[in-house]
Protein backbone atom coordinates (compact mmCIF):
# COMPACT_ATOMS: atom_id res chain seq x y z
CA UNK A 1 -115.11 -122.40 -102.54
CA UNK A 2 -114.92 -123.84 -98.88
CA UNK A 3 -119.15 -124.59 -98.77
CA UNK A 4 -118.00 -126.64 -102.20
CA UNK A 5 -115.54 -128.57 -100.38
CA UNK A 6 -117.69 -128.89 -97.55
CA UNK A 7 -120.77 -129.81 -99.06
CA UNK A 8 -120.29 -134.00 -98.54
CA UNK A 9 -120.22 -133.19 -94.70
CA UNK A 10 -123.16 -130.50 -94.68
CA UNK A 11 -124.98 -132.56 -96.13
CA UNK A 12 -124.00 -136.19 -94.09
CA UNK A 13 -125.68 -133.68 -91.24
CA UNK A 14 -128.95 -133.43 -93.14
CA UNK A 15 -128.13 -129.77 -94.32
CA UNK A 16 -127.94 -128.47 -97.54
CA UNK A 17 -126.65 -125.35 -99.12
CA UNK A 18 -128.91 -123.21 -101.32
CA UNK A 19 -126.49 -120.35 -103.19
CA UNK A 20 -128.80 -117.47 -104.52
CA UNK A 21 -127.71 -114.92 -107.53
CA UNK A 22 -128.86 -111.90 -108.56
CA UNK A 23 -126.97 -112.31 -111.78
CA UNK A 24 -128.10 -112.68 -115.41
CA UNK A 25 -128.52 -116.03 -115.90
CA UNK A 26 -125.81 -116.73 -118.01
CA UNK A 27 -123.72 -115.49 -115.13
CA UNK A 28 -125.02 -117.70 -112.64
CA UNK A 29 -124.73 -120.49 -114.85
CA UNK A 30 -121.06 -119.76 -115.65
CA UNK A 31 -120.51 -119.31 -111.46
CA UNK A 32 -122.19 -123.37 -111.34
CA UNK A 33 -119.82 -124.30 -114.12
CA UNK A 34 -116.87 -122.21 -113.26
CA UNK A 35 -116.81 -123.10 -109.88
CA UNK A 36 -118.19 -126.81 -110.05
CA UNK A 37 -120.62 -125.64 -107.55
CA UNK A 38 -123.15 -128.92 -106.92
CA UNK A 39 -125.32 -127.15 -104.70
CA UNK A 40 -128.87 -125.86 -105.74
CA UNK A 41 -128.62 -121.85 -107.02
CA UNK A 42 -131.44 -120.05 -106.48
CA UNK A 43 -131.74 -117.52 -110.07
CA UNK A 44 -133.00 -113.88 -108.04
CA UNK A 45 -132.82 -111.38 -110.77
CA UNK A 46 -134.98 -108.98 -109.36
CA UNK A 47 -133.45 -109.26 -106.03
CA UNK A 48 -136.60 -110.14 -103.82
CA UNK A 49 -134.47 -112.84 -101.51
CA UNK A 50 -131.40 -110.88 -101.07
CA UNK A 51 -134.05 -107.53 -100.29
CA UNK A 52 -135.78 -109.17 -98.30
CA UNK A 53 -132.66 -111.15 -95.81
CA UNK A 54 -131.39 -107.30 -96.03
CA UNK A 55 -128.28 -107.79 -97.99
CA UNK A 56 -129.22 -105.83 -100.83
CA UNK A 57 -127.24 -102.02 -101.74
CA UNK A 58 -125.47 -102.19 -98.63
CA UNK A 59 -122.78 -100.08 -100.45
CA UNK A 60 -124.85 -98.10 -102.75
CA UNK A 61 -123.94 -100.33 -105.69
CA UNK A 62 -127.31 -101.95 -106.48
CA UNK A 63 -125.41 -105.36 -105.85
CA UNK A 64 -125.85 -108.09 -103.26
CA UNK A 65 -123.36 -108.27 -100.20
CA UNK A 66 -121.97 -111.87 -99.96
CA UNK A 67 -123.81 -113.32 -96.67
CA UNK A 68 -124.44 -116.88 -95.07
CA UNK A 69 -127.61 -117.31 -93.48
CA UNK A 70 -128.24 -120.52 -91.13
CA UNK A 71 -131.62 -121.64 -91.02
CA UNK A 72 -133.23 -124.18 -89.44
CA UNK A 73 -136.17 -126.51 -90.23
CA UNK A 74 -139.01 -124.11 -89.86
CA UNK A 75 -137.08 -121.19 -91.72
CA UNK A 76 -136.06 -119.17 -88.58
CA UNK A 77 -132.63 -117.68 -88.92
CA UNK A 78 -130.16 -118.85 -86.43
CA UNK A 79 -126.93 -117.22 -87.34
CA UNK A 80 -125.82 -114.32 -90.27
């Protein structure tokens, strides 16, 4: 995963990454261990974040569209 491999620099430029999963938590825990992710992942199982951002049944499948959000410090979006 490229933010993975990225994730020294991101955060060198006081970012961070913050992953969020509508899975079961067993499944997001196998995507952290899986994947090696070190980044924080946010456990949505109801789906309120990914609702909310608007990336939520975008197909009709009741699942979450992959996205990347860029935020800044007072939570405004600045690029999707």
């Amino acid at each position: 995963m490229e933010l993975q491999e990225d994730y020294d620099l991101i955060k060198s430029l006081e970012a961070d990454i913050l992953a969020i999963s509508t899975d079961d938590l067993s499944g997001a825990a196998f995507a952290v261990d899986g994947l090696g992710l070190e980044f924080p992942i946010l456990y949505d199982p109801e789906a309120s974040v990914v609702k909310e951002y608007g990336v939520f049944d975008l197909l009709g499948d009741r699942m979450a569209a992959p996205a990347t959000f860029w935020l800044d410090r007072t939570g405004k979006v600045r690029w999707q």
